[in-house]
C-alpha atoms as a PDB file:
ATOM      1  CA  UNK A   1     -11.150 -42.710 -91.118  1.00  0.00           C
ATOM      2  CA  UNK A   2     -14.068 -40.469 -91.817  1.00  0.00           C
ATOM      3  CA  UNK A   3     -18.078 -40.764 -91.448  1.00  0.00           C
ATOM      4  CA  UNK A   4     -19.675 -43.973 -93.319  1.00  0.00           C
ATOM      5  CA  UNK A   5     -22.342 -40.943 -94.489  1.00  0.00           C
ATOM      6  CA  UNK A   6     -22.139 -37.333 -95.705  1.00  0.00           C
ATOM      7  CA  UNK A   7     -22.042 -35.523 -92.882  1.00  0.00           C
ATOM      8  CA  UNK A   8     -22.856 -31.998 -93.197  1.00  0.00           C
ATOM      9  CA  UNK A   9     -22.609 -28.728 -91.723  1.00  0.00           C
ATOM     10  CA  UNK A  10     -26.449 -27.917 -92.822  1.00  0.00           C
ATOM     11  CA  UNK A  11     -27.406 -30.863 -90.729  1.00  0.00           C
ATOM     12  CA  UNK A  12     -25.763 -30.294 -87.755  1.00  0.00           C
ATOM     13  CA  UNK A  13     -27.350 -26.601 -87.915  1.00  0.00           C
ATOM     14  CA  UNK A  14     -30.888 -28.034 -88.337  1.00  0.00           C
ATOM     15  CA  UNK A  15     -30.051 -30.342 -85.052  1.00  0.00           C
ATOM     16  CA  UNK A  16     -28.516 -28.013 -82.664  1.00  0.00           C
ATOM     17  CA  UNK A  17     -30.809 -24.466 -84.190  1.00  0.00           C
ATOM     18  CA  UNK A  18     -29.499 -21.078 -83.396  1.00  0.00           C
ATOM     19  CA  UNK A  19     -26.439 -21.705 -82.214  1.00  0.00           C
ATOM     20  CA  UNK A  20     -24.000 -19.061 -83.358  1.00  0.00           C
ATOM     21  CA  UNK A  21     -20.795 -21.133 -83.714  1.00  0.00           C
ATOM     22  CA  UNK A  22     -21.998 -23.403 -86.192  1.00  0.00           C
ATOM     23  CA  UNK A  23     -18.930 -23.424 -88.226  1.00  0.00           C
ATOM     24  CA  UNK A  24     -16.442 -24.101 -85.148  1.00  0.00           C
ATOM     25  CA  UNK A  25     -18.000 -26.947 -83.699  1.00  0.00           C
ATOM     26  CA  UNK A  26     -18.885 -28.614 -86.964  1.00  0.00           C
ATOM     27  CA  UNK A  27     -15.062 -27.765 -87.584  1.00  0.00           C
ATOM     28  CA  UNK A  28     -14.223 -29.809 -84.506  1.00  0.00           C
ATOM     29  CA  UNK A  29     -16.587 -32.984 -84.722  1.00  0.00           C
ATOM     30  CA  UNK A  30     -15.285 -33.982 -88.020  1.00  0.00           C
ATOM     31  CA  UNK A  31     -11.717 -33.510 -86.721  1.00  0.00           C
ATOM     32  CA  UNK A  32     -12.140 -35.419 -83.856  1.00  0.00           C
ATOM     33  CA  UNK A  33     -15.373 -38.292 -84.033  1.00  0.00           C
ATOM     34  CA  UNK A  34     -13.643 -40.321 -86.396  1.00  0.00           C
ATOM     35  CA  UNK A  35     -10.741 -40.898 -83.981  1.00  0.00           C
ATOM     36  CA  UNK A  36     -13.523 -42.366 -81.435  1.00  0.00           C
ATOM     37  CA  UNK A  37     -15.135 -44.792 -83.951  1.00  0.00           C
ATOM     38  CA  UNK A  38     -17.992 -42.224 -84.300  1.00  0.00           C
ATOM     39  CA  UNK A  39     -18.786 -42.231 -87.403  1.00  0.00           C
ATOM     40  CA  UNK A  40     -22.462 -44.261 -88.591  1.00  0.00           C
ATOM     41  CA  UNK A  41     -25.487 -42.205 -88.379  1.00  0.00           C
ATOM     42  CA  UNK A  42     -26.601 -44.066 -85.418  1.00  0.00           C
ATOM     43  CA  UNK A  43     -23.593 -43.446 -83.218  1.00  0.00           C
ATOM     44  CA  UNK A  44     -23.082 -39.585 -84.356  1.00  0.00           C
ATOM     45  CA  UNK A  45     -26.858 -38.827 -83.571  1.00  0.00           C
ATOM     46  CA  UNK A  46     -26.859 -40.572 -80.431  1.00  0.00           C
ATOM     47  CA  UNK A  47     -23.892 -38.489 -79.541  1.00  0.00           C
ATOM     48  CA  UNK A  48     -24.962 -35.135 -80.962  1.00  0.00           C
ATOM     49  CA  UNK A  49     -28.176 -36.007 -78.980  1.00  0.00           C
ATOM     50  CA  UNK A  50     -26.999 -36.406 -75.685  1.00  0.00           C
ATOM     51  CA  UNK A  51     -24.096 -33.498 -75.711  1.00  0.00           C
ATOM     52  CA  UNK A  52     -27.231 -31.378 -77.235  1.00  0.00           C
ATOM     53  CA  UNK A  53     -29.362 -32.066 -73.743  1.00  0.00           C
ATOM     54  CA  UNK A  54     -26.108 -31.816 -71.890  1.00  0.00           C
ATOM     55  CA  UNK A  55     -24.935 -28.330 -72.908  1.00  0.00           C
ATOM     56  CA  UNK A  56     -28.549 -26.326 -74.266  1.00  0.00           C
ATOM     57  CA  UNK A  57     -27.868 -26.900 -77.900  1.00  0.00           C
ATOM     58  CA  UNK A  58     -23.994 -26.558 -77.427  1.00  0.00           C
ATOM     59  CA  UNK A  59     -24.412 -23.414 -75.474  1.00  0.00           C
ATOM     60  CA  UNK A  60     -23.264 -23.995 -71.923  1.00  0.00           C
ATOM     61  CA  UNK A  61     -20.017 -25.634 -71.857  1.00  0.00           C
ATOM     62  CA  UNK A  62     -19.863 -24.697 -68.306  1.00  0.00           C
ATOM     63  CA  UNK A  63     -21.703 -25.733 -65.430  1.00  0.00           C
ATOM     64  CA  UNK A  64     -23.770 -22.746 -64.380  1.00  0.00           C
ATOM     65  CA  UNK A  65     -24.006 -22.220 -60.155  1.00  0.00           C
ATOM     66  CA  UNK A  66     -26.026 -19.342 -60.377  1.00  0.00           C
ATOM     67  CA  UNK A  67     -28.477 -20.444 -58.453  1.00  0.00           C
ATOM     68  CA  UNK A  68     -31.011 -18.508 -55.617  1.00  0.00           C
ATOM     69  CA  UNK A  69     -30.880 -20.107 -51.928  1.00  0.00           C
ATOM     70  CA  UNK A  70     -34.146 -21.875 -52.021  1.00  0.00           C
ATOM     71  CA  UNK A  71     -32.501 -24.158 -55.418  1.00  0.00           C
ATOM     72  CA  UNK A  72     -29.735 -24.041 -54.247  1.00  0.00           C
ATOM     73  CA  UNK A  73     -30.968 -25.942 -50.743  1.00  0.00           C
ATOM     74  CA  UNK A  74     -33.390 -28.335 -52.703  1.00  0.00           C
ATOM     75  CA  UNK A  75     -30.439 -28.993 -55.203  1.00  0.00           C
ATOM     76  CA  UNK A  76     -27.490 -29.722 -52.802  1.00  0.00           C
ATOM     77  CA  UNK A  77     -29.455 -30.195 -49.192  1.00  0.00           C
ATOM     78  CA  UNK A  78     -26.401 -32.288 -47.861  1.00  0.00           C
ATOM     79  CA  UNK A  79     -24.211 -29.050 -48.170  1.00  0.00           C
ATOM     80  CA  UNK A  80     -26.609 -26.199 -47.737  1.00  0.00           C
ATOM     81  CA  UNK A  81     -29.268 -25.126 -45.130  1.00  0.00           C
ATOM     82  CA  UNK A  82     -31.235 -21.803 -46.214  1.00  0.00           C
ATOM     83  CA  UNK A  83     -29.057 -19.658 -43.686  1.00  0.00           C
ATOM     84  CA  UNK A  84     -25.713 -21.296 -45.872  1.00  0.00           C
ATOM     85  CA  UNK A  85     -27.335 -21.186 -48.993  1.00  0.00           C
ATOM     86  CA  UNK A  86     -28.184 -16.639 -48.349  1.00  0.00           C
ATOM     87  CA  UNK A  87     -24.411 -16.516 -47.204  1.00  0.00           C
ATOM     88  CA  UNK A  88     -23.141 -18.444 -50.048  1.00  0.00           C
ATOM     89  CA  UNK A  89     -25.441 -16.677 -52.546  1.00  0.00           C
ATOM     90  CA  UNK A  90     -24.672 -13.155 -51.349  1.00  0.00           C
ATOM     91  CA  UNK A  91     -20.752 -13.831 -51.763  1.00  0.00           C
ATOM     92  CA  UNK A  92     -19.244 -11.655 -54.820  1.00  0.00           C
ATOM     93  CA  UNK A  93     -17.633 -14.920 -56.106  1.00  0.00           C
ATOM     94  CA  UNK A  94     -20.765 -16.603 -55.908  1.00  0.00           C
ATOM     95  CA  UNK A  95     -20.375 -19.479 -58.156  1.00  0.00           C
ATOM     96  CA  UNK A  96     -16.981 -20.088 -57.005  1.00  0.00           C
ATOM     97  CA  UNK A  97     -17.544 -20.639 -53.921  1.00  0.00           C
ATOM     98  CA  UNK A  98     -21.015 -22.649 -54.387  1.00  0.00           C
ATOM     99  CA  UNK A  99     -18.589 -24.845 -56.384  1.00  0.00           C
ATOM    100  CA  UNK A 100     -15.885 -25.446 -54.080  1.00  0.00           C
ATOM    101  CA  UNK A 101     -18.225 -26.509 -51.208  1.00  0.00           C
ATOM    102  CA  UNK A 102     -20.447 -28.647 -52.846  1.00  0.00           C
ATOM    103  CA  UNK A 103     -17.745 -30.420 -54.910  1.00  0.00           C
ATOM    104  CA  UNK A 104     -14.847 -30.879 -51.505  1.00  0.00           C
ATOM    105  CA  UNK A 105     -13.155 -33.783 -51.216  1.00  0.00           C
ATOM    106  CA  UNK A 106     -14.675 -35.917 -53.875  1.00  0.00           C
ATOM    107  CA  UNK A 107     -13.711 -37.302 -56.975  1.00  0.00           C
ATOM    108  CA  UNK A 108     -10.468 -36.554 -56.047  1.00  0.00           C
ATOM    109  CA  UNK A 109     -10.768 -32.615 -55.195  1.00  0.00           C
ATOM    110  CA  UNK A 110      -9.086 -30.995 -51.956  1.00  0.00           C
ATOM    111  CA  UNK A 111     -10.832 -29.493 -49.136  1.00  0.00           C
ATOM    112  CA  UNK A 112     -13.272 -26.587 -49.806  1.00  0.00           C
ATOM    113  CA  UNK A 113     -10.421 -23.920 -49.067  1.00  0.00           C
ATOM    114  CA  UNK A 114      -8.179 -26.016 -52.303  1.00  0.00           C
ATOM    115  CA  UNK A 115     -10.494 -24.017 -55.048  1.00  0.00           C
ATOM    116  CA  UNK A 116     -10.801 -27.422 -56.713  1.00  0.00           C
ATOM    117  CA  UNK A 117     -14.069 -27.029 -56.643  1.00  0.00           C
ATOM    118  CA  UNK A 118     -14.589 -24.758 -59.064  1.00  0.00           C
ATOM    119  CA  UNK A 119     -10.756 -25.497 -60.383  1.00  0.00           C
ATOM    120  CA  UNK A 120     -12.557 -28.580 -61.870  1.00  0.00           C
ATOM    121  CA  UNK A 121     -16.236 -27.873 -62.102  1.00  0.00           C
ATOM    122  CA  UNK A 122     -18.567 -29.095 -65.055  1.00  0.00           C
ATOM    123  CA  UNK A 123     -16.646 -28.116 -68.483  1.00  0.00           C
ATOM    124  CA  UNK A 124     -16.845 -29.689 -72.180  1.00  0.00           C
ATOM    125  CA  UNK A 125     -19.887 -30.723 -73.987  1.00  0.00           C
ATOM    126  CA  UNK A 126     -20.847 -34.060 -71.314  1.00  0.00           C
ATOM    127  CA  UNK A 127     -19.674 -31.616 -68.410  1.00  0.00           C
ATOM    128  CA  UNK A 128     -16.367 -33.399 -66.989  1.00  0.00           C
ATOM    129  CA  UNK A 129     -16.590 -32.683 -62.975  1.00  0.00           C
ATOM    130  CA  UNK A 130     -13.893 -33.330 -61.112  1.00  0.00           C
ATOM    131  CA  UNK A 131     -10.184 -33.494 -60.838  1.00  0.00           C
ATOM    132  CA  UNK A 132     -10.111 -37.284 -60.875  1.00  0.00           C
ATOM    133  CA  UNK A 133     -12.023 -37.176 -64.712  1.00  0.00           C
ATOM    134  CA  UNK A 134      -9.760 -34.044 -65.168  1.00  0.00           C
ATOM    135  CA  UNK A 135      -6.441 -36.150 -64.416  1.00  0.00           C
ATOM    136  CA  UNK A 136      -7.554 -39.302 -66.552  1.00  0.00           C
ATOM    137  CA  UNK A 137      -8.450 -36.859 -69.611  1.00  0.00           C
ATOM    138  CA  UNK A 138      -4.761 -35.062 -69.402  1.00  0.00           C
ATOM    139  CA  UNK A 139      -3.311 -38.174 -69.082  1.00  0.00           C
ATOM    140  CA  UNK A 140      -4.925 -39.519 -72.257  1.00  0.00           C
ATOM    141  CA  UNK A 141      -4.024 -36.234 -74.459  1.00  0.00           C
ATOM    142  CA  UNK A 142      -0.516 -36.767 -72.471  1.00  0.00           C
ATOM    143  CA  UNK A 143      -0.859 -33.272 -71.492  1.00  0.00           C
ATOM    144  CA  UNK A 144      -1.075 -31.425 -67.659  1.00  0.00           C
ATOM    145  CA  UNK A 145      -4.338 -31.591 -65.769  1.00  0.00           C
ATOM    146  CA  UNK A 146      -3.862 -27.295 -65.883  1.00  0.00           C
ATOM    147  CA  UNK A 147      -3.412 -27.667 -69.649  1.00  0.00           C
ATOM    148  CA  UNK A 148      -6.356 -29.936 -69.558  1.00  0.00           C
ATOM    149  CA  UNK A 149      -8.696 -27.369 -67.675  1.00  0.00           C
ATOM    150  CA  UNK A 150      -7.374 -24.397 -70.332  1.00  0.00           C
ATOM    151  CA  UNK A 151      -8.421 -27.076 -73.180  1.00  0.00           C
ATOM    152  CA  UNK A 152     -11.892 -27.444 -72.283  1.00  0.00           C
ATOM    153  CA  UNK A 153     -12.618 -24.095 -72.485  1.00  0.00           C
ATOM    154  CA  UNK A 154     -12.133 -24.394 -76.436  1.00  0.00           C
ATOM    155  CA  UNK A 155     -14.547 -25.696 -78.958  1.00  0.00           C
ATOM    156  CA  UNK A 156     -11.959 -28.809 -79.785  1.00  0.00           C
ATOM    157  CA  UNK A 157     -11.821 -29.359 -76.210  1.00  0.00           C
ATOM    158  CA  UNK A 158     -15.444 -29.845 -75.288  1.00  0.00           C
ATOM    159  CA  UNK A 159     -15.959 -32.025 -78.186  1.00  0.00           C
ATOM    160  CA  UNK A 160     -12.720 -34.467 -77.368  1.00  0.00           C
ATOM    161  CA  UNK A 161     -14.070 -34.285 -73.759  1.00  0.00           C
ATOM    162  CA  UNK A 162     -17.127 -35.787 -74.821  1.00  0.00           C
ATOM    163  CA  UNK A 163     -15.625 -38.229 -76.848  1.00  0.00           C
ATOM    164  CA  UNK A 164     -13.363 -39.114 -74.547  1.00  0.00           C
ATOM    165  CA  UNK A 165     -15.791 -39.988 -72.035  1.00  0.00           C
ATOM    166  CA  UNK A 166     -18.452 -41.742 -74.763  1.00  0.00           C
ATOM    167  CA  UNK A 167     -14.876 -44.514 -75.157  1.00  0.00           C
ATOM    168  CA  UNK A 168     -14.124 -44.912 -71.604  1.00  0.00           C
ATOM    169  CA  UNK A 169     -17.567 -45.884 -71.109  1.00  0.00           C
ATOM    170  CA  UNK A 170     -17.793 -47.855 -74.042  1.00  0.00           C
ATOM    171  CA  UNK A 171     -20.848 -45.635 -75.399  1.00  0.00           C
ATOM    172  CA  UNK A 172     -21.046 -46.954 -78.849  1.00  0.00           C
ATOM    173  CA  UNK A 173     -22.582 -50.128 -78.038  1.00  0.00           C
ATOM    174  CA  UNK A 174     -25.123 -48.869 -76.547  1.00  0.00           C
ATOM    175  CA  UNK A 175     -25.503 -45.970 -79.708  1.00  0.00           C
ATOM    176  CA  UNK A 176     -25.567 -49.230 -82.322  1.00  0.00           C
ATOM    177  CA  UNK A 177     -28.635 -50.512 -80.840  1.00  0.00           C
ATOM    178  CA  UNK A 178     -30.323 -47.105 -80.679  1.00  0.00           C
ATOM    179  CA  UNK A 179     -30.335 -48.191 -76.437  1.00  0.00           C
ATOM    180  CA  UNK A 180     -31.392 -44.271 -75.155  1.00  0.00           C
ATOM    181  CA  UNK A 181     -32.100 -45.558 -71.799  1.00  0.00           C
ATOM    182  CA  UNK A 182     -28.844 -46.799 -70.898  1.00  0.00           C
ATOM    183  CA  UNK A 183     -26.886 -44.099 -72.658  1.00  0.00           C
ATOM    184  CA  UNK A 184     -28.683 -41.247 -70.294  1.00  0.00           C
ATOM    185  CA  UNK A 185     -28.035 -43.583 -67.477  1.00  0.00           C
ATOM    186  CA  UNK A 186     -23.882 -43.684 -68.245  1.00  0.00           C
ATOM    187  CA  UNK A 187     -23.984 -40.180 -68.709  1.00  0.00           C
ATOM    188  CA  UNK A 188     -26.401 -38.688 -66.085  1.00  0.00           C
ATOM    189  CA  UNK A 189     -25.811 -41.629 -63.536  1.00  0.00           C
ATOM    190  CA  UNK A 190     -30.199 -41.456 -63.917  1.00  0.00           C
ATOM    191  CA  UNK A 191     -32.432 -40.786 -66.144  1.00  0.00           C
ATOM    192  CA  UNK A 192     -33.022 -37.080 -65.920  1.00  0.00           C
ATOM    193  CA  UNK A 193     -33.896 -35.854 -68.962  1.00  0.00           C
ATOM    194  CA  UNK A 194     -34.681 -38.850 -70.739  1.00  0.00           C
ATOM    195  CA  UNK A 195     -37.735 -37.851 -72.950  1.00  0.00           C
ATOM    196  CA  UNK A 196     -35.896 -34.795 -74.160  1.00  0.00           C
ATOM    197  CA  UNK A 197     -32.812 -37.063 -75.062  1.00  0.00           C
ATOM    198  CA  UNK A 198     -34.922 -39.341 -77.194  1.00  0.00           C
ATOM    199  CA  UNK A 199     -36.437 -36.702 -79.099  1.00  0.00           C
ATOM    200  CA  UNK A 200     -33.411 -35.023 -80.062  1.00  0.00           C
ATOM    201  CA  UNK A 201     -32.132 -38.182 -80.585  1.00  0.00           C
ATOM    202  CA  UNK A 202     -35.028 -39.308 -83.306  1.00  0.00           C
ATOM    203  CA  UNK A 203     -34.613 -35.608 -84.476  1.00  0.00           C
ATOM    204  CA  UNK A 204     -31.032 -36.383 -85.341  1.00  0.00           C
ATOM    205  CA  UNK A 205     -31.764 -39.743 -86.520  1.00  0.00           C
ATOM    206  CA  UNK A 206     -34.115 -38.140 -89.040  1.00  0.00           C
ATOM    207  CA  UNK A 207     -31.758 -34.651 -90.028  1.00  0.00           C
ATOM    208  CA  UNK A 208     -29.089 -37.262 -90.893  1.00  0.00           C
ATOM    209  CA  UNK A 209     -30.704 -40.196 -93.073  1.00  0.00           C
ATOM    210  CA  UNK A 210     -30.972 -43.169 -91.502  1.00  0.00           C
ATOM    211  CA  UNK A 211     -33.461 -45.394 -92.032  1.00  0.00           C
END
């Protein structure tokens, strides 16, 4: 199966601009969409759209914790007071350990001493967080949760991440009738973001022909 239009590297350059790895992730989406049914215009520029927001233009595959103590205590108040926050934010592993407190013993991590935290932090191009997600993405490559964390540090990876996640959530209905809304609320569990979604999305829309 392939793209019902002529998907080309040109246009994914003009809708994620100045990235340097052009080449590699075009490489990988037209490996690996067609295997998840995304392949109309609508569906690949609601995806490219979202994963755009989601990683900076396909620039951070990995959540960045490099945050001061006053963020850090506005961003995660449940696990940080300023006092925590200084101490946490003057360690040498900083983002490690930012990671393994604020992500304990949820969504299937260990305690804070585990290292799940960060084992399993945000990775891939919709950042995958936790070892729960982790688990049910190695289990549907048939591959080990440890292989699975190595994976998603390569382009293929982050894009089958993505897609991964865009089937078990049954994305592409919601891409067919152009539904923004309810595609940033899957992904972002809100709507953070939402006006910069929808113009990359319209951006895409219009780089890739459809009418």
């Amino acid at each position: 199966m392939a793209f019902d239009f002529d998907f080309t590297q040109e246009q994914l350059k003009q809708i994620v601009p100045g990235n340097p790895y052009i080449d590699h992730w075009y490489e990988a989406l037209c490996e690996i969409l067609p295997d998840y049914d995304i392949t109309s215009r609508e569906r690949v520029a609601a995806f490219l759209a979202q994963c755009a927001h989601e990683s900076g233009g396909f620039k951070a595959i990995k959540e960045n914790l490099n945050y001061r103590p006053a963020t850090l205590v506005q961003l995660f108040k449940k696990y940080f007071d300023l006092q925590t926050a200084t101490e946490y934010c003057a360690k040498p592993n900083k983002q490690e350990a930012i990671a393994n407190r604020i992500y304990a013993n949820r969504m299937g991590n260990g305690p804070e001493e585990s290292g799940d935290g960060y084992r399993y932090c945000g990775r891939g191009l919709i950042q995958l967080t936790g070892k729960d997600n982790y688990t049910r993405y190695a289990q549907s490559l048939e591959i080990s949760v440890e292989e699975a964390s190595e994976h998603l540090t390569t382009f293929e990876g982050c894009v089958q991440s993505a897609c991964w996640f865009w089937e078990a959530n049954n994305l592409n209905q919601y891409a067919d009738k152009g539904d923004i809304l309810m595609l940033t609320k899957r992904i972002n569990g809100g709507t953070i973001g939402l006006e910069d979604r929808i113009k990359h999305y319209n951006h895409a829309l219009h780089v890739l022909g459809a009418h």
